[in-house]
Protein backbone atom coordinates (compact mmCIF):
# COMPACT_ATOMS: atom_id res chain seq x y z
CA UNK A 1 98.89 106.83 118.21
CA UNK A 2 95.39 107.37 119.52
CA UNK A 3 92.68 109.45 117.22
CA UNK A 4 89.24 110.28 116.96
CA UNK A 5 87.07 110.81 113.85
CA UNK A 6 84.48 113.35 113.70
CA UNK A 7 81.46 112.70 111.44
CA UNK A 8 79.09 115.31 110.20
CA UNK A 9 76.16 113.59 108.07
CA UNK A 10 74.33 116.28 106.37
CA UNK A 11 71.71 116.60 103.71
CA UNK A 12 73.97 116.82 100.30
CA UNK A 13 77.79 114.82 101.92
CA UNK A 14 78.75 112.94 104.86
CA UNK A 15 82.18 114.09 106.05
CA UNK A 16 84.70 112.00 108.53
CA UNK A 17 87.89 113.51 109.62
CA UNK A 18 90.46 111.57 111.81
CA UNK A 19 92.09 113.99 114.42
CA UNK A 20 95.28 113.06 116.92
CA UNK A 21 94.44 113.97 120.46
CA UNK A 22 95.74 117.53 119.98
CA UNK A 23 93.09 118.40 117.18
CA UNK A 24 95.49 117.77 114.09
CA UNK A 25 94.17 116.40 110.88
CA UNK A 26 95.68 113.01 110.26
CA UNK A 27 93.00 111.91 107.27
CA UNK A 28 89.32 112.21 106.15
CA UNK A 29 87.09 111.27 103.75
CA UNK A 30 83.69 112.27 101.84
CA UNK A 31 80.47 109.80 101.32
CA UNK A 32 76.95 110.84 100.04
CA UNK A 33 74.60 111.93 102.34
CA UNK A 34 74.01 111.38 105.87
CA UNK A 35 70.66 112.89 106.85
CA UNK A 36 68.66 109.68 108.07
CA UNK A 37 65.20 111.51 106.63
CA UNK A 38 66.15 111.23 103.41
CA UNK A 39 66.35 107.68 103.41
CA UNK A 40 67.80 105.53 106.30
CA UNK A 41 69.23 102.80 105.18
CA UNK A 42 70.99 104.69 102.25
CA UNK A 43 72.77 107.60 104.77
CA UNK A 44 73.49 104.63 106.79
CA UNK A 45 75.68 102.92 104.68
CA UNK A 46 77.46 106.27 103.34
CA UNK A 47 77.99 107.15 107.42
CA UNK A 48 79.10 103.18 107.88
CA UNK A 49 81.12 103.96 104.21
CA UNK A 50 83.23 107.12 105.41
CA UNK A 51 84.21 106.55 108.97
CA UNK A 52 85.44 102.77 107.29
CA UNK A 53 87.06 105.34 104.56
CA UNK A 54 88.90 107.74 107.12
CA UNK A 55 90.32 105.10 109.19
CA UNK A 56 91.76 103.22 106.11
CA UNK A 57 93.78 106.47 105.54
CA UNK A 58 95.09 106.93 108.93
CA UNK A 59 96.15 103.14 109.07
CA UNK A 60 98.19 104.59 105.90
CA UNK A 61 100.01 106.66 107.51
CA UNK A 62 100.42 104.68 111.02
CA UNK A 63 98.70 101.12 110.90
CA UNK A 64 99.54 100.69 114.38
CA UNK A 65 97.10 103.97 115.27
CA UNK A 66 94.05 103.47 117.55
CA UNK A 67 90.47 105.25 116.77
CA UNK A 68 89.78 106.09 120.54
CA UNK A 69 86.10 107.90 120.24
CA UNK A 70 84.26 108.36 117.29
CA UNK A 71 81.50 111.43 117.21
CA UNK A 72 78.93 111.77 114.81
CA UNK A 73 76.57 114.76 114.62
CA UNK A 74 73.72 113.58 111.81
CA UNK A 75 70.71 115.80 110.40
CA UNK A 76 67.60 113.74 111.50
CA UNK A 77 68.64 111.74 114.34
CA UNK A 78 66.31 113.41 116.56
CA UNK A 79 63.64 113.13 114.63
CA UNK A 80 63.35 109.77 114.02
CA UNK A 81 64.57 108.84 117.81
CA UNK A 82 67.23 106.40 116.85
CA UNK A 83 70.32 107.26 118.65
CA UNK A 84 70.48 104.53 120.84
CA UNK A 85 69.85 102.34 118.35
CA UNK A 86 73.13 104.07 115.54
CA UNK A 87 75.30 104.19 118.71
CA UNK A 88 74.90 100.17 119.26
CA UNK A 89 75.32 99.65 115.54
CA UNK A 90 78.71 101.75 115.19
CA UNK A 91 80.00 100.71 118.88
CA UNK A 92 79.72 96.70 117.49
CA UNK A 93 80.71 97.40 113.88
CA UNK A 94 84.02 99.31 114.40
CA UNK A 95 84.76 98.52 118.53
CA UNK A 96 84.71 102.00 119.75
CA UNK A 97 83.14 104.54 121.66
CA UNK A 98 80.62 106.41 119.92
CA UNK A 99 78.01 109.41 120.49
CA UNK A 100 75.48 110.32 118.48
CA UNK A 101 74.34 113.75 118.42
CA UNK A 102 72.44 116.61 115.86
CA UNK A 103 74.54 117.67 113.24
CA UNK A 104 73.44 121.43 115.35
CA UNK A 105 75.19 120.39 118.42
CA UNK A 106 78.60 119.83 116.60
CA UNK A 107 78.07 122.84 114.32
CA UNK A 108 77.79 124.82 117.93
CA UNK A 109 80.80 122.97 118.88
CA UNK A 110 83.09 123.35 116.63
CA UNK A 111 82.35 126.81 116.32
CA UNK A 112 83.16 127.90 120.21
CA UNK A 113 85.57 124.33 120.86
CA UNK A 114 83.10 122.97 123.17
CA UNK A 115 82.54 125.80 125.35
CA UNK A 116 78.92 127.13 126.05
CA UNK A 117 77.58 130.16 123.77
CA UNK A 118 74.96 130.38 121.16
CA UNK A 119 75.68 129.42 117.54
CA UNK A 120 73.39 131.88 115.06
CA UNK A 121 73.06 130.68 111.18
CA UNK A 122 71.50 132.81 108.21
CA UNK A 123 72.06 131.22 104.65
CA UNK A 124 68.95 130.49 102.87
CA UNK A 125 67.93 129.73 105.92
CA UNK A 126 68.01 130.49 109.95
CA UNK A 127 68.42 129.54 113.06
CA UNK A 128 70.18 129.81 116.83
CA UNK A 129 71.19 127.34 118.78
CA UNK A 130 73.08 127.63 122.00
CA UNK A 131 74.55 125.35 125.21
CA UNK A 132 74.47 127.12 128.69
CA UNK A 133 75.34 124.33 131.56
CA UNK A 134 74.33 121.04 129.37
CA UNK A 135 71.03 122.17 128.47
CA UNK A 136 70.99 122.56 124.32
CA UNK A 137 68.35 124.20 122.80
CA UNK A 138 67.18 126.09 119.53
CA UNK A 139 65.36 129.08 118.48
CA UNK A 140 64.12 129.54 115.18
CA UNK A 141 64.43 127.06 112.17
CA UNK A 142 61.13 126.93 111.26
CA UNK A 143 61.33 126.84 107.43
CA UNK A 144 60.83 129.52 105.07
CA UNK A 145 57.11 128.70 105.29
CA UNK A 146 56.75 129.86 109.38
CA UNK A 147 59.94 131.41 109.76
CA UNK A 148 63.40 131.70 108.77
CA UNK A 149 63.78 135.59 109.43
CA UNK A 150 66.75 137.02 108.66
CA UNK A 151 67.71 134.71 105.74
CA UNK A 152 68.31 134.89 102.20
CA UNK A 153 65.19 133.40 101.80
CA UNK A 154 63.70 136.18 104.05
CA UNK A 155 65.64 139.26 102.20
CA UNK A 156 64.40 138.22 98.61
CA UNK A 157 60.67 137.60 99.79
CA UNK A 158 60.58 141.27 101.48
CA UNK A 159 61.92 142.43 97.84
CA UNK A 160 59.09 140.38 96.39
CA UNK A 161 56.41 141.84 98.96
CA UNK A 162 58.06 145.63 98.11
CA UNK A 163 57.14 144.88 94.74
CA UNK A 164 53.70 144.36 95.57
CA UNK A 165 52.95 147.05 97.19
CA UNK A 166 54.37 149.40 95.07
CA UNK A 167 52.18 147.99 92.04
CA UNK A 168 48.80 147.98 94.63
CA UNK A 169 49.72 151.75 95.80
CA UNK A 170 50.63 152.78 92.06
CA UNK A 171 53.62 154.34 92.99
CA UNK A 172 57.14 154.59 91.45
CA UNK A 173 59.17 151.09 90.92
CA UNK A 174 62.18 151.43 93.07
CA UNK A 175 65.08 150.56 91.50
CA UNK A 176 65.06 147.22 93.49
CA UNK A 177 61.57 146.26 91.80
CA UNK A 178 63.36 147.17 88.59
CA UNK A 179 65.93 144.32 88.73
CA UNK A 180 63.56 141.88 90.31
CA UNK A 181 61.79 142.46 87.07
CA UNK A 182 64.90 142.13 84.46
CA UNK A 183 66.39 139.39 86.36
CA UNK A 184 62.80 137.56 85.99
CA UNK A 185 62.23 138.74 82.28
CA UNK A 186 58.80 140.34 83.41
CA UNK A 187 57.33 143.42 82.42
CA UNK A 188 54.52 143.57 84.96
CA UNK A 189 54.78 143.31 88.55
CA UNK A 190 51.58 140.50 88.17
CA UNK A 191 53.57 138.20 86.45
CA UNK A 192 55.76 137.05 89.60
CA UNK A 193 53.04 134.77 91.12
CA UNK A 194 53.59 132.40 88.33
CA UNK A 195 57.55 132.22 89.93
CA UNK A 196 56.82 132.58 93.27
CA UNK A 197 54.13 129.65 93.64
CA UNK A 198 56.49 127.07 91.41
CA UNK A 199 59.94 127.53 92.73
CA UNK A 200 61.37 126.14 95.34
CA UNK A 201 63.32 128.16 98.73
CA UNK A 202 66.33 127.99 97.11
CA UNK A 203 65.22 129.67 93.83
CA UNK A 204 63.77 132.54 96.05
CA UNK A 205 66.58 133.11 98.23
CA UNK A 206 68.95 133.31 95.27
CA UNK A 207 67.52 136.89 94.71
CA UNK A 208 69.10 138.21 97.85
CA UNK A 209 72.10 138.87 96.16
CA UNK A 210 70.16 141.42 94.12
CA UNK A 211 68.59 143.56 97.66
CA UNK A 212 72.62 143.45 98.46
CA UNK A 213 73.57 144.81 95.55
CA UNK A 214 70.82 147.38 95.36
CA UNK A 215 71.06 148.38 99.11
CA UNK A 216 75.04 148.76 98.82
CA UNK A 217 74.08 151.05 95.85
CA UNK A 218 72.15 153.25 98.18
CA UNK A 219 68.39 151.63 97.21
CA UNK A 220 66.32 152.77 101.08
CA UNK A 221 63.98 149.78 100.32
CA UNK A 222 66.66 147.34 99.97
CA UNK A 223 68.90 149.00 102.84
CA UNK A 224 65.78 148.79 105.22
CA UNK A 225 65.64 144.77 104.30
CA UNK A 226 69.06 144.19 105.21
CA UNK A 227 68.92 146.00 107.99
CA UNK A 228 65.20 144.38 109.37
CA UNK A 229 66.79 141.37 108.52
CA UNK A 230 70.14 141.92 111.30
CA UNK A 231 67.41 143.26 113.91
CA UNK A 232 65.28 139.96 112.80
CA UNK A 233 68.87 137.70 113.65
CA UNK A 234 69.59 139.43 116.75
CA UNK A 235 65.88 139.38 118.21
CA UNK A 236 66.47 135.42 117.41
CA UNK A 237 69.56 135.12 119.39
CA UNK A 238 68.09 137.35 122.26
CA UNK A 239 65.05 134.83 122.46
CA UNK A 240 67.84 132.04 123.16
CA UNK A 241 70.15 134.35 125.34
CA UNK A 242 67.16 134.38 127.80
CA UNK A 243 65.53 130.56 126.75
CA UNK A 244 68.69 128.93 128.12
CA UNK A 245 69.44 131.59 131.21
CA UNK A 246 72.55 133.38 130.38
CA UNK A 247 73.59 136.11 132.41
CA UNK A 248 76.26 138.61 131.56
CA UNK A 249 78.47 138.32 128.58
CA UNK A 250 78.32 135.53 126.00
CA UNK A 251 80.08 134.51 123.57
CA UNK A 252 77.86 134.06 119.69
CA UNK A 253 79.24 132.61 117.00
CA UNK A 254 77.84 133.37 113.67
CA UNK A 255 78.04 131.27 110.33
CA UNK A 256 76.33 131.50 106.98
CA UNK A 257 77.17 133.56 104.17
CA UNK A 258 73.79 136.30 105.15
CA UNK A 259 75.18 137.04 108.30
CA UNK A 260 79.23 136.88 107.52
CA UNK A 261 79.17 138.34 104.61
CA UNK A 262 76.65 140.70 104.02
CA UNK A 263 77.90 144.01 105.68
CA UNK A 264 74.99 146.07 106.48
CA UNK A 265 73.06 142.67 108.09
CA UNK A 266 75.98 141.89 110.29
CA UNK A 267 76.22 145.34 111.22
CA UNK A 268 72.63 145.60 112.36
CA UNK A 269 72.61 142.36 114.15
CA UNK A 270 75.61 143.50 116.00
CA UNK A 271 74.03 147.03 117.31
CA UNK A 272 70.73 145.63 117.93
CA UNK A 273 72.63 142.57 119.99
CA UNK A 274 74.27 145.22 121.81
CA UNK A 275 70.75 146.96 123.26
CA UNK A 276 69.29 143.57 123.95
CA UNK A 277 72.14 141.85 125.81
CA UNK A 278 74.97 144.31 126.51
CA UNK A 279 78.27 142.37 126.26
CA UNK A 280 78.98 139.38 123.88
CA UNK A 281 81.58 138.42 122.20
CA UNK A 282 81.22 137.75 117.99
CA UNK A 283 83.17 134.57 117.15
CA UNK A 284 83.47 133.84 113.45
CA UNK A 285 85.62 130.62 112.39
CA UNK A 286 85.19 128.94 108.99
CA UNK A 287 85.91 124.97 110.57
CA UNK A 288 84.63 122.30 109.73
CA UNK A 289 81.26 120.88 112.22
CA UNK A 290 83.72 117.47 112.74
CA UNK A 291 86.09 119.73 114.59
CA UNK A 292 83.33 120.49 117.06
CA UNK A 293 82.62 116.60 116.98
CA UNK A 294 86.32 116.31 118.35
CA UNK A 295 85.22 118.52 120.71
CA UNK A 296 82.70 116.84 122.16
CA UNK A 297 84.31 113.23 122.07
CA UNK A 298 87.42 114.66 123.47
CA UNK A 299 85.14 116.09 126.83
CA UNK A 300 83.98 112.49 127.23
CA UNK A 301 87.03 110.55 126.71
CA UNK A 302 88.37 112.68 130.22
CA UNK A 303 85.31 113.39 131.66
């Protein structure tokens, strides 16, 4: 039996799942981290650690089996130029093909099998990427500090910002401010720059659950942010749609709990899609980014 083992090395696991040549599970495992930026040598051994891992438990279940292609998409490849140099050292440890790619390529991938399209995210962060003819690229994903519009990070900083200018125009609190406030323990508006200016992205975004909350309730400020926030998405995709050429419809997958589960954002990124680009097609799958590794290896193995 023939397999191939997708690999998706990210910033918190690394992940390795053995598929048979018809994209069926036959084993994977889990390792710490993968993203080479953290610390190389470390995310190299847990990479090294869980493709060793996953083939151990396919050889349980068939030890005569046959790892054909093995894929790896890995958060920092690019950036420290080293794919050559991980392809050589997988090829010669474990005898097989291998490509190394961005853990963004394989996210794409798995999300539209392979096929060209654009790939938007919004969690706590944001970004597009998309594949038109071989030619990857990326809009967006500049960190909450020069971008990142449309994310939870996004949505709770525009709650913050509300909150300032209601306190510098004296007028009402909204009842958005109001919760800010009790879920901070604050009783002036003042006191968030002590939060804001020693938390971390994270703690910020995890506020957006609050502008939902308030906005499902009716609040207008918090109903605006969500829906700024879709127009903000969609504007991101659109700069892709025409960065990489496409022309008519398109299919856009969308991942990330912002944009896939937060009603009024998806709604608004939908609408606003539809008066920039016309036709598209929304594709939302929850699989993992090693299925769009198989993907990948499986286009090169009959290319």
């Amino acid at each position: 039996m023939d397999y191939i083992i997708g690999v998706d090395g990210g910033g918190t696991k690394t992940e390795a799942i053995a598929y048979n040549l018809k994209g069926e599970e036959l084993g994977r495992a889990y390792t710490g981290f993968g993203n080479l930026l953290l610390n190389f040598e470390k995310a190299n051994e847990n990479i090294d650690l869980a493709i060793t891992n996953c083939m151990d438990t396919v050889k349980n279940i068939d030890n005569k089996a046959n790892c054909v292609y093995i894929c790896l998409g890995v958060a920092g490849v690019e950036a420290l130029d080293i794919k050559p140099k991980l392809q050589i050292h997988l090829e010669n440890k474990f005898c097989v093909l291998v490509k190394v790619t961005n853990d963004a390529e394989i996210a794409l991938a798995s999300v539209l099998k392979g096929e060209d399209g654009i790939l938007t995210i919004s969690g706590t962060g944001s970004i597009s990427y998309g594949l038109c003819n071989g030619k990857m690229e990326r809009v967006g994903g500049w960190g909450h500090l020069l971008g990142d519009e449309g994310s939870g990070y996004y949505i709770a900083i525009e709650g913050f910002k509300n909150m300032i200018v209601e306190e510098d125009s004296n007028l009402p609190y909204s009842s958005l401010t109001k919760a800010f406030m009790k879920k901070l323990n604050i009783d002036k508006v003042n006191d968030i720059k002590g939060f804001i200016y020693s938390s971390n992205k994270g703690d910020i975004a995890a506020f957006a659950p609050i502008v939902v909350e308030k906005a499902t309730l009716g609040d207008k400020i918090a109903k605006e942010i969500l829906i700024n926030a879709g127009k903000s998405l969609a504007l991101t995709t659109y700069n892709l749609y025409k960065k990489l050429g496409f022309k008519g419809e398109v299919s856009i997958g969308i991942k990330g709990s912002i944009l896939t589960e937060v009603t009024m954002v998806k709604r608004a990124f939908e609408e606003s899609l539809t008066s920039h680009i016309g036709s598209f097609k929304i594709v939302q799958d929850d699989v993992s980014p090693t299925k769009g590794a198989f993907y990948l290896a499986k286009k090169l193995l009959y290319k």
